[in-house]
C-alpha atoms as a PDB file:
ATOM      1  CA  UNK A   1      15.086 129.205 -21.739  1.00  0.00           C
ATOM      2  CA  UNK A   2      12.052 131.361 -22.975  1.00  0.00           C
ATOM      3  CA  UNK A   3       8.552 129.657 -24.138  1.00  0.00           C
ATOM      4  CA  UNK A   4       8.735 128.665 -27.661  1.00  0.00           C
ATOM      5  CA  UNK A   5       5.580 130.202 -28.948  1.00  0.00           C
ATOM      6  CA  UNK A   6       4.394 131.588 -25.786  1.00  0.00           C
ATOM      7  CA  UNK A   7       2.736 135.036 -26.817  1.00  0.00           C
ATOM      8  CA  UNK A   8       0.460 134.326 -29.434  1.00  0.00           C
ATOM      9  CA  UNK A   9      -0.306 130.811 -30.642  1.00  0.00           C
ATOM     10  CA  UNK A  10      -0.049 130.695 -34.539  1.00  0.00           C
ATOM     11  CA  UNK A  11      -2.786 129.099 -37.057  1.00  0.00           C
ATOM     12  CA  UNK A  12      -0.228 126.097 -37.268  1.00  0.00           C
ATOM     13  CA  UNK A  13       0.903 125.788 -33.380  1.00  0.00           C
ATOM     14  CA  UNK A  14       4.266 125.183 -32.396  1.00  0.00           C
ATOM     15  CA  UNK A  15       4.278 121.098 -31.261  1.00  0.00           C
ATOM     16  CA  UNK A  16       7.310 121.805 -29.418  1.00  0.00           C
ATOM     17  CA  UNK A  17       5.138 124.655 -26.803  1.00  0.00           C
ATOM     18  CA  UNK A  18       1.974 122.266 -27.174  1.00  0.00           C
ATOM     19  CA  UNK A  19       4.501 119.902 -25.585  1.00  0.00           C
ATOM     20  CA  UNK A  20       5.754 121.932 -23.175  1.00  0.00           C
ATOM     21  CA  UNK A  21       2.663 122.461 -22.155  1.00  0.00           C
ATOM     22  CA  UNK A  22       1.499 119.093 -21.861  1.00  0.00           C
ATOM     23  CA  UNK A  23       4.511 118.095 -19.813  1.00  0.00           C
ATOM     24  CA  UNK A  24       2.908 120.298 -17.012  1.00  0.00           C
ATOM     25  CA  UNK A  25      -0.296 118.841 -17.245  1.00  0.00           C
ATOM     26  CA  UNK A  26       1.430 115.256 -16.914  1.00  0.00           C
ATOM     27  CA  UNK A  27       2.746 116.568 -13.784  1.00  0.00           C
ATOM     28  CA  UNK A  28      -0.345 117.647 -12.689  1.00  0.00           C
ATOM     29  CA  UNK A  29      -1.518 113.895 -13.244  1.00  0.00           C
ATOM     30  CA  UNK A  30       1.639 112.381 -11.914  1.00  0.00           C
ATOM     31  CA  UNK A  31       0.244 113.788  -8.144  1.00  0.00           C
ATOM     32  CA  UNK A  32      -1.981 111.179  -6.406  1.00  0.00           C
ATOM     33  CA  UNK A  33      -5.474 113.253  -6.319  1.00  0.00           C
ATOM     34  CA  UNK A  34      -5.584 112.534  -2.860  1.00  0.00           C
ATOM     35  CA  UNK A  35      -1.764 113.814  -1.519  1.00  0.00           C
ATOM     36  CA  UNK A  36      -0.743 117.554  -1.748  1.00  0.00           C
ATOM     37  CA  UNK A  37       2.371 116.727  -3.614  1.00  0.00           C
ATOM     38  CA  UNK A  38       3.154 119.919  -4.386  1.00  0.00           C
ATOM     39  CA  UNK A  39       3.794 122.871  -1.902  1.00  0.00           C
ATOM     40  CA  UNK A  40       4.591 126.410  -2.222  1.00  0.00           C
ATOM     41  CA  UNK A  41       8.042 126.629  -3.346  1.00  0.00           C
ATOM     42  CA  UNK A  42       8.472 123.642  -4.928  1.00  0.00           C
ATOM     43  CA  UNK A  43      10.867 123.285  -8.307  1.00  0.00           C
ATOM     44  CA  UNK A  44       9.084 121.720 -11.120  1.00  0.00           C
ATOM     45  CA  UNK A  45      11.457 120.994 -14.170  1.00  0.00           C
ATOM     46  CA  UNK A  46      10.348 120.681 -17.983  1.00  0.00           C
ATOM     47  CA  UNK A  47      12.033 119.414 -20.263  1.00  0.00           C
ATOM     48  CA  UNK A  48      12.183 118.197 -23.880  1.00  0.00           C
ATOM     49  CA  UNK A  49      15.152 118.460 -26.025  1.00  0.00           C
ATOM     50  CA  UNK A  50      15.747 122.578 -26.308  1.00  0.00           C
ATOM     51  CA  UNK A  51      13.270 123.200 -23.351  1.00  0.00           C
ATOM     52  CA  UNK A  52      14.140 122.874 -20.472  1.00  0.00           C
ATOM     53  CA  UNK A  53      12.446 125.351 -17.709  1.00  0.00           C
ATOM     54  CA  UNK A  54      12.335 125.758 -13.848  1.00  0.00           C
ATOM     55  CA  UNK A  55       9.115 126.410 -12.526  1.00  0.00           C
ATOM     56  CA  UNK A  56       8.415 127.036  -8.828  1.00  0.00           C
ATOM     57  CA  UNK A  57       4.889 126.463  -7.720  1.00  0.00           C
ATOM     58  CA  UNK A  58       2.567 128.810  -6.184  1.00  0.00           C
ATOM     59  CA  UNK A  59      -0.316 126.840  -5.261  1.00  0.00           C
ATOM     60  CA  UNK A  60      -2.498 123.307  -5.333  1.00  0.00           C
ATOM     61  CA  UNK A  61      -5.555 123.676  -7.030  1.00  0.00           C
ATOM     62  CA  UNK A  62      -8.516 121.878  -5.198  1.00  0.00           C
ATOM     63  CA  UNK A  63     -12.092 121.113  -6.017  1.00  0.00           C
ATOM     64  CA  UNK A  64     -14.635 117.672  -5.798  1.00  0.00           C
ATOM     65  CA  UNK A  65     -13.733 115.742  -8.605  1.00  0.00           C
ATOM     66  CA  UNK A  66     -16.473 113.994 -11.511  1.00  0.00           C
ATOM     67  CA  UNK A  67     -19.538 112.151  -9.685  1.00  0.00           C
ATOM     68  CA  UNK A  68     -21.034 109.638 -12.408  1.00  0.00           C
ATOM     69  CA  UNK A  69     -23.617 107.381 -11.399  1.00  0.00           C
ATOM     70  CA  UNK A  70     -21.622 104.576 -11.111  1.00  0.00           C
ATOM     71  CA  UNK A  71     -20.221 106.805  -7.968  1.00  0.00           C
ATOM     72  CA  UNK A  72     -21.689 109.794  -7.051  1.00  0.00           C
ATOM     73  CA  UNK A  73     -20.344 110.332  -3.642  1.00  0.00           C
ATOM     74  CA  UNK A  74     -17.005 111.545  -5.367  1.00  0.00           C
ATOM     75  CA  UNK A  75     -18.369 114.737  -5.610  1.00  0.00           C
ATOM     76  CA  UNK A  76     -18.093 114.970  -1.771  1.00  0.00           C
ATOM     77  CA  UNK A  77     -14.116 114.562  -1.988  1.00  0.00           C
ATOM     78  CA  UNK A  78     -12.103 117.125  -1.913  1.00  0.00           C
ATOM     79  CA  UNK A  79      -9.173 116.345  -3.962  1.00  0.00           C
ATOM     80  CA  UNK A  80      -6.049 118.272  -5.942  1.00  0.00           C
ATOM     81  CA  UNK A  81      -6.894 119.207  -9.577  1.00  0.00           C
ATOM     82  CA  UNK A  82      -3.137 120.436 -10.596  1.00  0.00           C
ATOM     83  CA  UNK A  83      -1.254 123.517  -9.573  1.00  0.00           C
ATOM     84  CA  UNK A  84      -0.099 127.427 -10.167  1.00  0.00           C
ATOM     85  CA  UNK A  85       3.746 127.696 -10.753  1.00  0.00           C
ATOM     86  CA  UNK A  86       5.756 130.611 -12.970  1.00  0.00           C
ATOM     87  CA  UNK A  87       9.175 130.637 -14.606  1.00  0.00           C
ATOM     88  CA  UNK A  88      11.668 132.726 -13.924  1.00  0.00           C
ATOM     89  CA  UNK A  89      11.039 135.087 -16.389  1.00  0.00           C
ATOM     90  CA  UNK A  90       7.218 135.667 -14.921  1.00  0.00           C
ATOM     91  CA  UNK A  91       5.592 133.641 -17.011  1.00  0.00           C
ATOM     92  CA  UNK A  92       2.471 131.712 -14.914  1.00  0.00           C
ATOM     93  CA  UNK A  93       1.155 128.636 -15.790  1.00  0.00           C
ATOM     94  CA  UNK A  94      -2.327 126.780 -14.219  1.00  0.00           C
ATOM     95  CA  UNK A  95      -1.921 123.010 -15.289  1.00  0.00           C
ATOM     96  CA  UNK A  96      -5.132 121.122 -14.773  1.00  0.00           C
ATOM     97  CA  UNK A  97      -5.513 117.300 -14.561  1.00  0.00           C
ATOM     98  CA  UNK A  98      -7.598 115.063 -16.215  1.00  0.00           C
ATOM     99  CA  UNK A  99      -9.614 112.386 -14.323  1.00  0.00           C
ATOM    100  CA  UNK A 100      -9.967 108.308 -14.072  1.00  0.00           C
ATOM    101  CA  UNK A 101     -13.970 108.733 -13.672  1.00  0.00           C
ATOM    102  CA  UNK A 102     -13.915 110.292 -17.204  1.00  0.00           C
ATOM    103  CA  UNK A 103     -15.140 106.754 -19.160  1.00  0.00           C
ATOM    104  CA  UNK A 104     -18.073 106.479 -16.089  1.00  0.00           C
ATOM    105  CA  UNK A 105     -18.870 110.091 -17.626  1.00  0.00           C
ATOM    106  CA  UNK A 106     -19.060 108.623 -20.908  1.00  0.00           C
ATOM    107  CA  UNK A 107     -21.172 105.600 -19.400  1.00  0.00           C
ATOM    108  CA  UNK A 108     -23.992 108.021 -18.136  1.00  0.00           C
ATOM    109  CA  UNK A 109     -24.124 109.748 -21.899  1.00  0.00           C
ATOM    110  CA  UNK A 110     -26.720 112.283 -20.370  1.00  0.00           C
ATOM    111  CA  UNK A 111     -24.418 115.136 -20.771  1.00  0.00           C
ATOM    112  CA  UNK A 112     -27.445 117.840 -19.182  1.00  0.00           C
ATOM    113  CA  UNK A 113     -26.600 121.419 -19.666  1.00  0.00           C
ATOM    114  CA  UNK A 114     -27.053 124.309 -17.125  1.00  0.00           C
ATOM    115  CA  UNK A 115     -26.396 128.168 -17.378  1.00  0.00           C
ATOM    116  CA  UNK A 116     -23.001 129.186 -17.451  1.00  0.00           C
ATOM    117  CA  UNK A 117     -22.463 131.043 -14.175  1.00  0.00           C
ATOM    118  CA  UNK A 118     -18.773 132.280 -15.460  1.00  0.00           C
ATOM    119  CA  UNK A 119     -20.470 135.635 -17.226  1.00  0.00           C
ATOM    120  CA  UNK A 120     -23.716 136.583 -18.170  1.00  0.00           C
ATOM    121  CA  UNK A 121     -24.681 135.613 -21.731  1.00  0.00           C
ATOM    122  CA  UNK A 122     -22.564 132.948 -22.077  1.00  0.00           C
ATOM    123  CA  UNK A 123     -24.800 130.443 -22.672  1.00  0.00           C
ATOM    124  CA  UNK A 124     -25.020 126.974 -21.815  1.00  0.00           C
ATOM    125  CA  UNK A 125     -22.524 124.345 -20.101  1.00  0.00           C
ATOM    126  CA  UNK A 126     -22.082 120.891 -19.367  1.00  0.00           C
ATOM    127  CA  UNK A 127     -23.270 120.159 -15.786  1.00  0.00           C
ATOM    128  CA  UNK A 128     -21.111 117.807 -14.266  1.00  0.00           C
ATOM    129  CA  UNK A 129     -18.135 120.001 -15.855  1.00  0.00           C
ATOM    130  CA  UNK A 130     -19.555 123.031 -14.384  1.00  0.00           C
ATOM    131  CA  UNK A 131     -20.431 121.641 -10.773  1.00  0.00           C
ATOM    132  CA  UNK A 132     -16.689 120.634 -10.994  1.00  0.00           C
ATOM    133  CA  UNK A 133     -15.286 124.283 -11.894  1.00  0.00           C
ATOM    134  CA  UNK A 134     -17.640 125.899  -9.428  1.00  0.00           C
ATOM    135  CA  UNK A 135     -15.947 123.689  -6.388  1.00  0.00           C
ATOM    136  CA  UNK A 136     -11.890 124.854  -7.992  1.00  0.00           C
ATOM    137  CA  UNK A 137     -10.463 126.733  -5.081  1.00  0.00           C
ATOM    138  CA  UNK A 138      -6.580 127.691  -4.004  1.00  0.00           C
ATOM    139  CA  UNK A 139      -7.065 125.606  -0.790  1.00  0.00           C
ATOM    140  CA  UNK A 140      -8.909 122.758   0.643  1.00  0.00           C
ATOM    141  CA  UNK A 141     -11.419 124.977   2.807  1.00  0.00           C
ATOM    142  CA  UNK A 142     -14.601 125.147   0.222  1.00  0.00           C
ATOM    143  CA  UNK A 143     -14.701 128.763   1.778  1.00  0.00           C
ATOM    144  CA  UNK A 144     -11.283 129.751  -0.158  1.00  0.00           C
ATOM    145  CA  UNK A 145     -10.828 131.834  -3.094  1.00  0.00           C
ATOM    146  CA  UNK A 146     -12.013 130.651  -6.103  1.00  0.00           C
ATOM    147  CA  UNK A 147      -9.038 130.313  -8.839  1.00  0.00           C
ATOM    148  CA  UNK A 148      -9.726 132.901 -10.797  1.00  0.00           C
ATOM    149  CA  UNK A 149     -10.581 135.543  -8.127  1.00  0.00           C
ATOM    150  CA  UNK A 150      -7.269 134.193  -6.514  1.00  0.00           C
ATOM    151  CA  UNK A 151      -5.112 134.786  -9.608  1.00  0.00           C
ATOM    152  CA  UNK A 152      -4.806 138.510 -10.162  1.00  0.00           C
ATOM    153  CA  UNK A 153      -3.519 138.705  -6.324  1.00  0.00           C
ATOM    154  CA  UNK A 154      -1.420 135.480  -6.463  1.00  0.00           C
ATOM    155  CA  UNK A 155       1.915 136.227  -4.389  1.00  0.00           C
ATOM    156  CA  UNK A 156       3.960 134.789  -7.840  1.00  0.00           C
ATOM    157  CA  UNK A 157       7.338 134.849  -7.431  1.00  0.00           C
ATOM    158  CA  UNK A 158       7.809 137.680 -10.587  1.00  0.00           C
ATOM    159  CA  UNK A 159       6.368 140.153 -11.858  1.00  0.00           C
ATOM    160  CA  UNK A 160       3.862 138.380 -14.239  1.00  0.00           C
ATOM    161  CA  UNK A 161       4.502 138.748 -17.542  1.00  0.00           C
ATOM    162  CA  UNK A 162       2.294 135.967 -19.179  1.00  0.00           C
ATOM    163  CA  UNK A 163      -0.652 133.101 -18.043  1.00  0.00           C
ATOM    164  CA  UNK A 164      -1.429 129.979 -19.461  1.00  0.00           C
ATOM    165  CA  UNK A 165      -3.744 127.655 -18.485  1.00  0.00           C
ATOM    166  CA  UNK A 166      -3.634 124.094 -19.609  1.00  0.00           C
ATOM    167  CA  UNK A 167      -5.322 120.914 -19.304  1.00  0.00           C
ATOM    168  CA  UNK A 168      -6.113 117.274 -20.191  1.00  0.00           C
ATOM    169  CA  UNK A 169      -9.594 115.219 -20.520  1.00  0.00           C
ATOM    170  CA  UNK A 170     -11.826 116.771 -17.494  1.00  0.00           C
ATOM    171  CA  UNK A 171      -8.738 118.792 -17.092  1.00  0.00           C
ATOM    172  CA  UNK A 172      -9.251 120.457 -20.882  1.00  0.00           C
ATOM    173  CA  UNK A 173     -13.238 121.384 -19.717  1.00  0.00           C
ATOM    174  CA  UNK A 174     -11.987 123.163 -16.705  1.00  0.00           C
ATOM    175  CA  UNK A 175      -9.463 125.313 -18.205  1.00  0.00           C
ATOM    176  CA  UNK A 176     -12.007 126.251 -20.374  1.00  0.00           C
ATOM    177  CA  UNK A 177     -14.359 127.361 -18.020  1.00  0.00           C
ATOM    178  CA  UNK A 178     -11.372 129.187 -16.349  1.00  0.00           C
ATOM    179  CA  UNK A 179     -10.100 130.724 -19.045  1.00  0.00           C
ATOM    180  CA  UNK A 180     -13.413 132.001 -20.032  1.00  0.00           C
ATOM    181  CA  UNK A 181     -13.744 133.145 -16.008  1.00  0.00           C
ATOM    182  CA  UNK A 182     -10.669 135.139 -16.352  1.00  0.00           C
ATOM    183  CA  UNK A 183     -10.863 136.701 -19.423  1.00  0.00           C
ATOM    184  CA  UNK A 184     -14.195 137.751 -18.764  1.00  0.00           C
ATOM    185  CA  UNK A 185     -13.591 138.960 -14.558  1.00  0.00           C
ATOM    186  CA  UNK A 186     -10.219 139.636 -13.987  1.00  0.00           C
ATOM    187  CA  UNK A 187      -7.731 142.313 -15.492  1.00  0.00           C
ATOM    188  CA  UNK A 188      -5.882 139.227 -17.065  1.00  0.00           C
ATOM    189  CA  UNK A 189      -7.418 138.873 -20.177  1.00  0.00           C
ATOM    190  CA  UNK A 190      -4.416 140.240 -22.528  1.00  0.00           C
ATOM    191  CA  UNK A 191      -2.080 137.907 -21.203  1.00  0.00           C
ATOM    192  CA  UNK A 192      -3.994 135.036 -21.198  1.00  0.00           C
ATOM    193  CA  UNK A 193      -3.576 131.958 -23.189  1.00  0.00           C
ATOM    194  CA  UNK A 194      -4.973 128.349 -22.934  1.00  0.00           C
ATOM    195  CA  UNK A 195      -3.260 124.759 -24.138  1.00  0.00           C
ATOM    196  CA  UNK A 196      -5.856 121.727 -24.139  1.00  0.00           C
ATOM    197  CA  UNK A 197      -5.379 118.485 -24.518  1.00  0.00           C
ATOM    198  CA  UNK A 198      -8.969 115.862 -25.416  1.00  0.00           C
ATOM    199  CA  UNK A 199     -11.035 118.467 -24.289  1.00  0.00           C
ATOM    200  CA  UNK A 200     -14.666 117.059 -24.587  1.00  0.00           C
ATOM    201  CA  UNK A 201     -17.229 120.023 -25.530  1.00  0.00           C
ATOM    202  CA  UNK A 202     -18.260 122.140 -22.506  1.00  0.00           C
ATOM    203  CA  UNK A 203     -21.173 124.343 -23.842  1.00  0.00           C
ATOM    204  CA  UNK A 204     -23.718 125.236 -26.629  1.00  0.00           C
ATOM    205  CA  UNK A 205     -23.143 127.507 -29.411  1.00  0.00           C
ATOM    206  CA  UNK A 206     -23.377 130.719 -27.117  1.00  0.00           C
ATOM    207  CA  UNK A 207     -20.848 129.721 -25.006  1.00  0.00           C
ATOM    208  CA  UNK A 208     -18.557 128.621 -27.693  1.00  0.00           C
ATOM    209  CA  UNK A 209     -19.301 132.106 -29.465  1.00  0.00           C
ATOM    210  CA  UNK A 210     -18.557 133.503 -26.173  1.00  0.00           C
ATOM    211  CA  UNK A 211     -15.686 132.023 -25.426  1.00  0.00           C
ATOM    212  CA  UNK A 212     -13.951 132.728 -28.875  1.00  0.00           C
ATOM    213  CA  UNK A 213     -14.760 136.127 -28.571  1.00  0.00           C
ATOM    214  CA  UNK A 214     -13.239 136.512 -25.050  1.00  0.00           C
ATOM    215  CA  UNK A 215      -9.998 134.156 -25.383  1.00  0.00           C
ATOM    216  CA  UNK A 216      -8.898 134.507 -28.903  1.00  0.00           C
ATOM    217  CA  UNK A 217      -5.664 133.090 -28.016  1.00  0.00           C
ATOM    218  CA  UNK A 218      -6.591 129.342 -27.728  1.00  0.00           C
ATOM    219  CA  UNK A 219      -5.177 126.187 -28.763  1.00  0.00           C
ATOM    220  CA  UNK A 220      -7.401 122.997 -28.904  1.00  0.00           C
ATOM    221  CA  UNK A 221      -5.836 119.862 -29.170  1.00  0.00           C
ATOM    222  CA  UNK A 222      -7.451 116.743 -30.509  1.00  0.00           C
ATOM    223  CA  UNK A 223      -6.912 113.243 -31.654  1.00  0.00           C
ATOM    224  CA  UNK A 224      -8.938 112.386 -34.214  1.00  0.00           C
ATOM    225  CA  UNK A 225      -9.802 108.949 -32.842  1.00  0.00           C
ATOM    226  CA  UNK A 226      -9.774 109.829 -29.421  1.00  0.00           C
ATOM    227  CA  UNK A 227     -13.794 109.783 -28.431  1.00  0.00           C
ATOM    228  CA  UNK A 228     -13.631 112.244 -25.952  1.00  0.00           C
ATOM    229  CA  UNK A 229     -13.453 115.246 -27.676  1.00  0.00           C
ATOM    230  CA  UNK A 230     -16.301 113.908 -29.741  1.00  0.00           C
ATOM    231  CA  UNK A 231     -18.779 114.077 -26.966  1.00  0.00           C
ATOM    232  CA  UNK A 232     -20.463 115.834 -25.786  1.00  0.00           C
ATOM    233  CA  UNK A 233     -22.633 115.424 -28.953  1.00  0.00           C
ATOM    234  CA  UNK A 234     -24.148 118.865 -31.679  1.00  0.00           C
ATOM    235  CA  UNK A 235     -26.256 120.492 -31.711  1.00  0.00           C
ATOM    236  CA  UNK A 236     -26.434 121.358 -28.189  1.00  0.00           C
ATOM    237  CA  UNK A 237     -22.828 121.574 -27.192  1.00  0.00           C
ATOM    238  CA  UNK A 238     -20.310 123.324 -30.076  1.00  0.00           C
ATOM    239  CA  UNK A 239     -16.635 123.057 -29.612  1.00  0.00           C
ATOM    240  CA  UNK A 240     -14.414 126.400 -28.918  1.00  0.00           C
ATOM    241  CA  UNK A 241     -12.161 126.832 -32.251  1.00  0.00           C
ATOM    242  CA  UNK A 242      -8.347 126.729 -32.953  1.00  0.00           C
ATOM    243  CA  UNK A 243      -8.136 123.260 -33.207  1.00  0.00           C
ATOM    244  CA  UNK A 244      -4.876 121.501 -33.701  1.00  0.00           C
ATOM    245  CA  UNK A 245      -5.426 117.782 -35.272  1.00  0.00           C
ATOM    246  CA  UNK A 246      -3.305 115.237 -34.473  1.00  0.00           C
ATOM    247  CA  UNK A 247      -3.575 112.010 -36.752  1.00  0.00           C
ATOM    248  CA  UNK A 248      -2.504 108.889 -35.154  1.00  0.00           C
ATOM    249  CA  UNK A 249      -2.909 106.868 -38.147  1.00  0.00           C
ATOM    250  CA  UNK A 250      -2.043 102.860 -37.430  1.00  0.00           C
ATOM    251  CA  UNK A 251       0.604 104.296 -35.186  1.00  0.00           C
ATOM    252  CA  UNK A 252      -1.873 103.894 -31.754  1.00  0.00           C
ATOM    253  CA  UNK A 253      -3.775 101.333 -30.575  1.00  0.00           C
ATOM    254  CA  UNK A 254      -7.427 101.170 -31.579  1.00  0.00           C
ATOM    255  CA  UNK A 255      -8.524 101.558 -28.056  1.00  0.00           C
ATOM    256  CA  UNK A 256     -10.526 104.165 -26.376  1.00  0.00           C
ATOM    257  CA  UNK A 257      -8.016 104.256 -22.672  1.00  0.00           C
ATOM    258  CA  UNK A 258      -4.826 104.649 -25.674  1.00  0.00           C
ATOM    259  CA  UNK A 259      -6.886 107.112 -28.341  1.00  0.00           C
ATOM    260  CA  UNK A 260      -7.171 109.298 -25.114  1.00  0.00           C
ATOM    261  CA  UNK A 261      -4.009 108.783 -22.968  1.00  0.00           C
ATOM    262  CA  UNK A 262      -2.252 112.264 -22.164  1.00  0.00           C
ATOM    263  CA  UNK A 263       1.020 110.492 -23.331  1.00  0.00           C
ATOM    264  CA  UNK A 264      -0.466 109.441 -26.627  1.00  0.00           C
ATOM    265  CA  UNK A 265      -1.313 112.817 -27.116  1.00  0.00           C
ATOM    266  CA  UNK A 266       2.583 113.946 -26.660  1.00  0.00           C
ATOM    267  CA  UNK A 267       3.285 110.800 -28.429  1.00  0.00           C
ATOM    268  CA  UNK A 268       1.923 112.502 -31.970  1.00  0.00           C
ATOM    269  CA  UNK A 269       3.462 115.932 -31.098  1.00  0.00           C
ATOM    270  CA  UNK A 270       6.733 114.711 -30.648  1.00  0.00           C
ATOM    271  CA  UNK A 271       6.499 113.118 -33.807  1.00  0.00           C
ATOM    272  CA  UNK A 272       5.593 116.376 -35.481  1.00  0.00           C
ATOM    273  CA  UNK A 273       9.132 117.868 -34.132  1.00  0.00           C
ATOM    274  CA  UNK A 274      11.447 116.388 -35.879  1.00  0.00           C
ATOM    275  CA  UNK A 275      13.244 115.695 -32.386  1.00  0.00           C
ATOM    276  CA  UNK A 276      13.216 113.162 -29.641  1.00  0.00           C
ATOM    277  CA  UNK A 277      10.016 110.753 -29.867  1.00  0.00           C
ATOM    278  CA  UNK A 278       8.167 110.510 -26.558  1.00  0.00           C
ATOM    279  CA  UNK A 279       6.885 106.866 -25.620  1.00  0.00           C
ATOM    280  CA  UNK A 280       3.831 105.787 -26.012  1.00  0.00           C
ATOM    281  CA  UNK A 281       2.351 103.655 -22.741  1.00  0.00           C
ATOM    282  CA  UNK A 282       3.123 100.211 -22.715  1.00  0.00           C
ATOM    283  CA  UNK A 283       0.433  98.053 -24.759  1.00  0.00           C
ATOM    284  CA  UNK A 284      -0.595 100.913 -26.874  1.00  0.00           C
ATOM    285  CA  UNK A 285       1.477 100.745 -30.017  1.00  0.00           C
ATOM    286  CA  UNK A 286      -0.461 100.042 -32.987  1.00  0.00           C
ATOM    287  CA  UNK A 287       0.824  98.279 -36.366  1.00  0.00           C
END
């Protein structure tokens, strides 16, 4: 089946493609970040009442994952971020996960911007988010391609016909950054477009400015109680636009780990379907 609402995301976005999307980044999450779950080849299937898609995968992504202060020797480990895989009708897809250091992020509440190295002009970015991005590679040698020099080369499957790149928490900030890389370095820009899911804010008003300018095509999802995408705080650090608000209501618990849960977040899309309801993690329901 083809991607509901995969060219151009509208002003109101299709839940049912937000979900789609999501369901990839859950896989991405689903891998230990330790284990190369996923090889070359592999058949990842998505599916959610009318979806349901093949895709095989192309690649592990790799990079050092969040240091914090409460333990900043993780940014020595090399571990897997998500993965490349396309459809069979050519359309690619770079699902990025989230990470469990995210709340010792929110602990150190420094939040210290650096230049954006993605393009000149671009302003200002978060710098634990950018040291991150920086280490993203298509193997585990720190020497390897980065992912978005990789991407226009990729041995896909089928002729590409469309990318989207998609993420979750941490996950969200990265596909920013690499969205932003490959709209503004690679020939990939028109077929570009980007799904995230509690993205937290990952640069100041230039790179937000910047970013809008280069990927147009952008969908930014956010619970409205989820703290995450509150933080980094303004003025210094501006969300990118085209956000999509979900409203949890009563329905969630008040709890920051089930405000920001990847399956709360399909949770509230599913219930904006009109189709199957997708669980919420045990202990999370609200009233």
């Amino acid at each position: 089946m083809a991607h509901p609402s995969l060219a151009v995301p509208p002003q109101s976005p299709d839940p049912a493609a937000a979900i789609h999307y999501a369901l990839l980044v859950k896989l991405a999450e689903a891998v230990p970040p330790d284990q190369i779950a996923y090889n070359p080849g592999d058949v990842l299937n998505v599916a959610y009442d009318a979806i349901n898609v093949n895709y095989t995968v192309v690649t592990t992504l790799f990079g050092n994952d969040l240091a914090t202060d409460i333990n900043p020797l993780r940014v020595q480990k090399i571990v897997s971020f998500g993965f490349v895989a396309q459809d069979p009708a050519g359309n690619a897809v770079a699902a990025i996960r989230g990470t469990d250091s995210i709340e010792e992020w929110l602990q150190d509440a420094r939040f210290l911007a650096v230049k954006c190295p993605v393009t000149p002009g671009a302003g200002l970015s978060e710098d634990g988010f950018t040291d991150v991005y920086e280490s993203l590679r298509v193997a585990r040698d720190p020497g390897s391609k980065t992912v978005a020099s990789a991407l226009p080369g990729m041995n896909f499957p089928n002729p590409l016909q469309s990318l989207t790149i998609c993420g979750h928490s941490l996950g969200g900030a990265l596909a920013t950054l690499l969205a932003l890389d490959v709209a503004a370095n690679t020939p990939l820009a028109s077929q570009l477009t980007v799904y995230t899911y509690a993205s937290p804010r990952v640069g100041d008003p230039s790179f937000a400015d910047t970013y809008d300018q280069l990927v147009p095509h952008t969908v930014r999802i956010a619970n409205r109680l989820d703290i995450v995408p509150k933080l980094p705080l303004p003025p210094l650090y501006k969300h990118v636009n085209q956000v999509f608000d979900l409203n949890p209501g009563l329905k969630v618990k008040l709890d920051i780990p089930c405000q920001h849960h990847l399956t709360t977040y399909l949770h509230l899309l599913s219930l904006l379907t009109g189709g199957t309801v997708l669980p919420l993690d045990p202990g999370c329901a609200g009233l």
